[in-house]
N, C-alpha and C. Protein backbone atom coordinates (compact mmCIF):
# COMPACT_ATOMS: atom_id res chain seq x y z
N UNK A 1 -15.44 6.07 -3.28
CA UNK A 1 -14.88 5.13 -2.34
C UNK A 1 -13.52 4.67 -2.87
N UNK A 2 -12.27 4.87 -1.71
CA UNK A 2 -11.18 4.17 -2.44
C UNK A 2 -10.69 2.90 -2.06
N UNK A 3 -10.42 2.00 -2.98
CA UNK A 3 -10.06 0.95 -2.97
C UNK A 3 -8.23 0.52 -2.45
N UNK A 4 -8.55 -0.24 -1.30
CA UNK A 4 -7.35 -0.28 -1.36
C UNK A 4 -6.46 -0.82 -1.69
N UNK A 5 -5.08 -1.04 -2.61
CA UNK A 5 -4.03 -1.30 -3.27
C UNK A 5 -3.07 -1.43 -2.83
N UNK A 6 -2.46 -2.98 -3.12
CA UNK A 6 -0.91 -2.99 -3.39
C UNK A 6 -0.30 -2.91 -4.05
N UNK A 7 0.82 -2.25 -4.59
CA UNK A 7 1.82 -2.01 -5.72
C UNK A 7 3.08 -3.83 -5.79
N UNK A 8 3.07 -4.05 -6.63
CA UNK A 8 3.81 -4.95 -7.05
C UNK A 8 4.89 -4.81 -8.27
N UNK A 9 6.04 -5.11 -8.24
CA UNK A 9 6.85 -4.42 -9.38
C UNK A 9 7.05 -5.69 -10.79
N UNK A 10 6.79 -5.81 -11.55
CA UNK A 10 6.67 -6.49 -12.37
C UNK A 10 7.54 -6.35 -13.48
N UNK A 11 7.81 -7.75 -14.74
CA UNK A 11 8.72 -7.43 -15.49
C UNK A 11 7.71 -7.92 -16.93
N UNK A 12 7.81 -7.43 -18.05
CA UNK A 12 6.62 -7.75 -18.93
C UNK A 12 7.47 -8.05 -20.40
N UNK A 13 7.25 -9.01 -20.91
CA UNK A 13 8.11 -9.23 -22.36
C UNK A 13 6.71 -8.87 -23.09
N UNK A 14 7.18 -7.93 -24.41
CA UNK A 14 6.39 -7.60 -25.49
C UNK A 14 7.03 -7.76 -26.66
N UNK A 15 6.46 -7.86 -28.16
CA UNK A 15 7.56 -8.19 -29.10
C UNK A 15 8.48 -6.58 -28.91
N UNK A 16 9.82 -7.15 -28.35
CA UNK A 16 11.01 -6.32 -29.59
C UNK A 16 11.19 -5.56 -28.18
N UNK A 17 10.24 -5.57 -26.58
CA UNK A 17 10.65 -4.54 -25.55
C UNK A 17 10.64 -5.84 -24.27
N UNK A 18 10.81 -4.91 -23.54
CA UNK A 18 10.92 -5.07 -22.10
C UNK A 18 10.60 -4.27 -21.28
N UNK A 19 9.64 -4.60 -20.53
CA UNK A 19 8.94 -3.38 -19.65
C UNK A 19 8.87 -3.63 -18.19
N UNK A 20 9.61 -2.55 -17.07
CA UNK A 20 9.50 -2.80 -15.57
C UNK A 20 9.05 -1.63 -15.17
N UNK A 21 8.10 -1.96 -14.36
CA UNK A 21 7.11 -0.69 -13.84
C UNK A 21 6.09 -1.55 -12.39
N UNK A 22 5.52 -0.60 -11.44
CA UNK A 22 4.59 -1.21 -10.64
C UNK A 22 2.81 -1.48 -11.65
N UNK A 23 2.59 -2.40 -10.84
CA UNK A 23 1.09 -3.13 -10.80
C UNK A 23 0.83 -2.63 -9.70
N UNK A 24 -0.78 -1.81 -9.92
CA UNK A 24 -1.56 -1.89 -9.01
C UNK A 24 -2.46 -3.02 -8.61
N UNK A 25 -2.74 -3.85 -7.79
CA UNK A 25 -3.63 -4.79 -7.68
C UNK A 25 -4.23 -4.28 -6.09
N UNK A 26 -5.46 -4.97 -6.22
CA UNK A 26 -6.77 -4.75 -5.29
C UNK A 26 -5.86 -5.34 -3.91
N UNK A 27 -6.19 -4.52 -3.24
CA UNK A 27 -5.23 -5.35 -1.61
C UNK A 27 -5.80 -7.22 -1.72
N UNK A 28 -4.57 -7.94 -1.58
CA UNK A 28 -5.15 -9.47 -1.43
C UNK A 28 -5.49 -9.99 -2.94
N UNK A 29 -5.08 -8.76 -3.66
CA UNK A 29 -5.05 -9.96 -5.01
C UNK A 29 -3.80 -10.41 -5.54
N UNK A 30 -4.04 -11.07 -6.48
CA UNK A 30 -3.29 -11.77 -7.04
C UNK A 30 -3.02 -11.39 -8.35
N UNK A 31 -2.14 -11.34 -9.06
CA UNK A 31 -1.42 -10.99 -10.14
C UNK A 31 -2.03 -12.12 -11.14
N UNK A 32 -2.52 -13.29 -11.30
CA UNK A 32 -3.37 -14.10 -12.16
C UNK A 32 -4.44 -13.96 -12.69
N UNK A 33 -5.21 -13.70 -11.23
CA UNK A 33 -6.66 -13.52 -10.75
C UNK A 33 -6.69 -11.92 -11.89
N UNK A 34 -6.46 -11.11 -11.84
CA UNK A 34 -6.11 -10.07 -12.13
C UNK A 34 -5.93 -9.82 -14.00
N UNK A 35 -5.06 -10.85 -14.22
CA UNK A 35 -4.81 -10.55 -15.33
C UNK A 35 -5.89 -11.66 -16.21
N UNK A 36 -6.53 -12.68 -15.51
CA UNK A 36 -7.53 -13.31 -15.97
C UNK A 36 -8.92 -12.54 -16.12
N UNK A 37 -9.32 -11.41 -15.80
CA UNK A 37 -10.46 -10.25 -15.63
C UNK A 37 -10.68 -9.90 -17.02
N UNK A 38 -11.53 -10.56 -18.14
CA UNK A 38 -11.86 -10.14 -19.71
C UNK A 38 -12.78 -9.15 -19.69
N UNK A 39 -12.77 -8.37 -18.72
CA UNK A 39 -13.21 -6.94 -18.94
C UNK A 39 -11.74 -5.92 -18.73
N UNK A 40 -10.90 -6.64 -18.54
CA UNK A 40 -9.92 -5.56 -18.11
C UNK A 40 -9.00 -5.97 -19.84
N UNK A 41 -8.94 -5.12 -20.70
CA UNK A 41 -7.99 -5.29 -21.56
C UNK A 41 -6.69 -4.40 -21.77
N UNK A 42 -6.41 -3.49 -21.05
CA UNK A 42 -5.18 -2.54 -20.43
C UNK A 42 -4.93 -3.13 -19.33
N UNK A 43 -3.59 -3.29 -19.25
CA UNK A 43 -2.89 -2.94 -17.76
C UNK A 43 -2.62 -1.43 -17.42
N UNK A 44 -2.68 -0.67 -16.37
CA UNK A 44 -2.18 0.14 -16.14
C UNK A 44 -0.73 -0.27 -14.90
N UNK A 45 0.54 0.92 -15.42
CA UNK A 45 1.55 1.18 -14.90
C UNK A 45 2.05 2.08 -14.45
N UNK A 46 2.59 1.86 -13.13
CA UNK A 46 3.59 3.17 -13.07
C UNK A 46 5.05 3.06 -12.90
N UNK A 47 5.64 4.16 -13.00
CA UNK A 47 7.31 4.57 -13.23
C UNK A 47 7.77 3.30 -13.73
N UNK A 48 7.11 2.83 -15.27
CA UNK A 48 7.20 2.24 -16.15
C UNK A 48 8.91 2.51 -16.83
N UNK A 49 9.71 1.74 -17.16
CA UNK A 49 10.95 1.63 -18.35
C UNK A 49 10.86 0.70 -19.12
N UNK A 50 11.24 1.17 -20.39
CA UNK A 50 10.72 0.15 -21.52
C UNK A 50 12.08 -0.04 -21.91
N UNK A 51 12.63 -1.24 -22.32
CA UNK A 51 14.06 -1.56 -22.53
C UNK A 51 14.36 -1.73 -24.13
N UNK A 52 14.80 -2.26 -25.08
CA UNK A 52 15.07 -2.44 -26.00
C UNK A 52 15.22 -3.83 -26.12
N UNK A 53 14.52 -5.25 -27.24
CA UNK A 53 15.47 -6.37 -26.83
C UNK A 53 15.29 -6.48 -28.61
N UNK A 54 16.65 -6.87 -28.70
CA UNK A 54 18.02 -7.10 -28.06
C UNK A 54 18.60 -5.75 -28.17
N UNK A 55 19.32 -6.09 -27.15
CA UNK A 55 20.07 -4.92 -26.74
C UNK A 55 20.12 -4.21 -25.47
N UNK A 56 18.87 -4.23 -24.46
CA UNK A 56 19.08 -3.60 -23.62
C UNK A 56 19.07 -2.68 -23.07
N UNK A 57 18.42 -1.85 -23.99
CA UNK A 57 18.90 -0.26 -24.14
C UNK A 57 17.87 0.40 -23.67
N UNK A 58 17.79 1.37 -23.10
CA UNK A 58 17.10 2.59 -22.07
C UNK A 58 16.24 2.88 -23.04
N UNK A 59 14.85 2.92 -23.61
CA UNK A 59 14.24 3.99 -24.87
C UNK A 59 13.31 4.80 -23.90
N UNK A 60 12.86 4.74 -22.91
CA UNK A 60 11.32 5.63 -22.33
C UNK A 60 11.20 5.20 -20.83
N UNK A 61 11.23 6.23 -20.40
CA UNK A 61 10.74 6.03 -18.63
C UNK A 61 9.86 6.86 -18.74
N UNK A 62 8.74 6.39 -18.31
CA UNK A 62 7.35 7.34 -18.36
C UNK A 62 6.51 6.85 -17.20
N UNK A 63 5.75 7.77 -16.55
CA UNK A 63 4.98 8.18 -15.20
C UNK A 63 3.94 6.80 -14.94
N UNK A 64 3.67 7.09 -16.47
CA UNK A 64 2.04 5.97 -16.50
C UNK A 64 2.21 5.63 -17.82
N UNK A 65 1.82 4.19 -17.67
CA UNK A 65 1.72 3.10 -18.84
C UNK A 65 0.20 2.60 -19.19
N UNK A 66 -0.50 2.64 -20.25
CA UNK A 66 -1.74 1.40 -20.00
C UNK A 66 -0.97 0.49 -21.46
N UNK A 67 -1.07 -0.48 -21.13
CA UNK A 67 -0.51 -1.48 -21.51
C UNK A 67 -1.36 -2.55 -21.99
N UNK A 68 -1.92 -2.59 -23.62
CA UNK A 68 -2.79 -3.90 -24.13
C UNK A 68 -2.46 -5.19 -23.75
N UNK A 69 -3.26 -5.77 -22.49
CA UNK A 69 -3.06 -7.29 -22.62
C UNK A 69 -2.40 -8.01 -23.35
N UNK A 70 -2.96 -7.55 -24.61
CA UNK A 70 -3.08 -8.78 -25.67
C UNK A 70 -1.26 -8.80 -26.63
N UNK A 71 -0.60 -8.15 -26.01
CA UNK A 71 0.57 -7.67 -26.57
C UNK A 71 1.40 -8.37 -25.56
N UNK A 72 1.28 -8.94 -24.62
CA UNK A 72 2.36 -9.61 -23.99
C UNK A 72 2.45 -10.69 -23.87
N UNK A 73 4.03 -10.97 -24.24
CA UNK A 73 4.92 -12.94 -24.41
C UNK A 73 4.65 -13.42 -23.03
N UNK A 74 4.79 -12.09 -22.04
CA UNK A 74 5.39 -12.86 -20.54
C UNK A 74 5.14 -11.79 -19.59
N UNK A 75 5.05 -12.67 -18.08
CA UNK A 75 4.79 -11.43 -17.49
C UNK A 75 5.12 -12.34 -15.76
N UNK A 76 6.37 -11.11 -14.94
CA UNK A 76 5.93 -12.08 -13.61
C UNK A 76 6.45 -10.99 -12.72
N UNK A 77 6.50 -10.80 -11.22
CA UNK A 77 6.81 -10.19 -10.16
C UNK A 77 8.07 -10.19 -10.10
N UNK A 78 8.84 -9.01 -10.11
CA UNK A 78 9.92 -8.89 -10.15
C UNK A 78 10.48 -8.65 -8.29
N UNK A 79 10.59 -10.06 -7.76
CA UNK A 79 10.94 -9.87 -6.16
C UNK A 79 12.03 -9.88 -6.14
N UNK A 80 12.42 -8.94 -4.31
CA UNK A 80 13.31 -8.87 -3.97
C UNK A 80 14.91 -9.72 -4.62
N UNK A 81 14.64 -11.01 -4.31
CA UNK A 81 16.01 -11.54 -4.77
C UNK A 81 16.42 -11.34 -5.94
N UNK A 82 15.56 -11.55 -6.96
CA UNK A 82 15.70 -11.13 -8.65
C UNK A 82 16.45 -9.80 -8.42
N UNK A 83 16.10 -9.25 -7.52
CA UNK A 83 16.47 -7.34 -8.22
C UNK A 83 18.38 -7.64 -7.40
N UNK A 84 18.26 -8.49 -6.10
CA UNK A 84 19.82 -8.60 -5.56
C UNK A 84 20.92 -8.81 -6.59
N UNK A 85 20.32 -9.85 -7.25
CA UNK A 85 21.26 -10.83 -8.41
C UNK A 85 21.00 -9.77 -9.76
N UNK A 86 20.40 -9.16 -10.10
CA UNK A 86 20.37 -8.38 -11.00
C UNK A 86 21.61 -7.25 -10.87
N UNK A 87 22.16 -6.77 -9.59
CA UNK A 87 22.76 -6.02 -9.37
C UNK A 87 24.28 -5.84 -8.87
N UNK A 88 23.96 -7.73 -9.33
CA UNK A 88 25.78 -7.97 -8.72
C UNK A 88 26.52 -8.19 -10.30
């Protein structure tokens, strides 16, 4: 049976990276709800880029990410307006 999904694009601080890639979440969930689940200890990602900080710098664009919870400073939805102002 498949479940159906929304993709959400997200931005993730880890020590020393920076990571933007989609979240799959359950149609109607929530990105909290979600990351509050202590059976879930990976995130999975896709068309994941991992940045460099400091610095900025391009190191890995890769297909699929699973990503230890327990390794991230920060984490939030990278919407529309963020990506406008990112690009001016």
């Amino acid at each position: 049976m498949k479940v159906e999904q929304s993709v959400i694009e997200v931005v993730i601080s880890v020590q020393n990276s920076r990571i933007e890639g989609n979240m799959h979440l359950p149609s109607g969930g929530r990105l909290t709800d979600y990351l509050a689940l202590p059976e879930r200890k990976f995130i999975p990602l896709t068309e994941a880029k991992i940045f460099s900080i400091p610095g900025n710098e391009l190191l890995y664009v890769v297909p699929f990410l699973s990503l230890n919870k327990a390794f991230i400073i920060y984490i939030f939805p990278k919407d529309k307006e963020e990506k406008d102002n990112k690009q001016l």
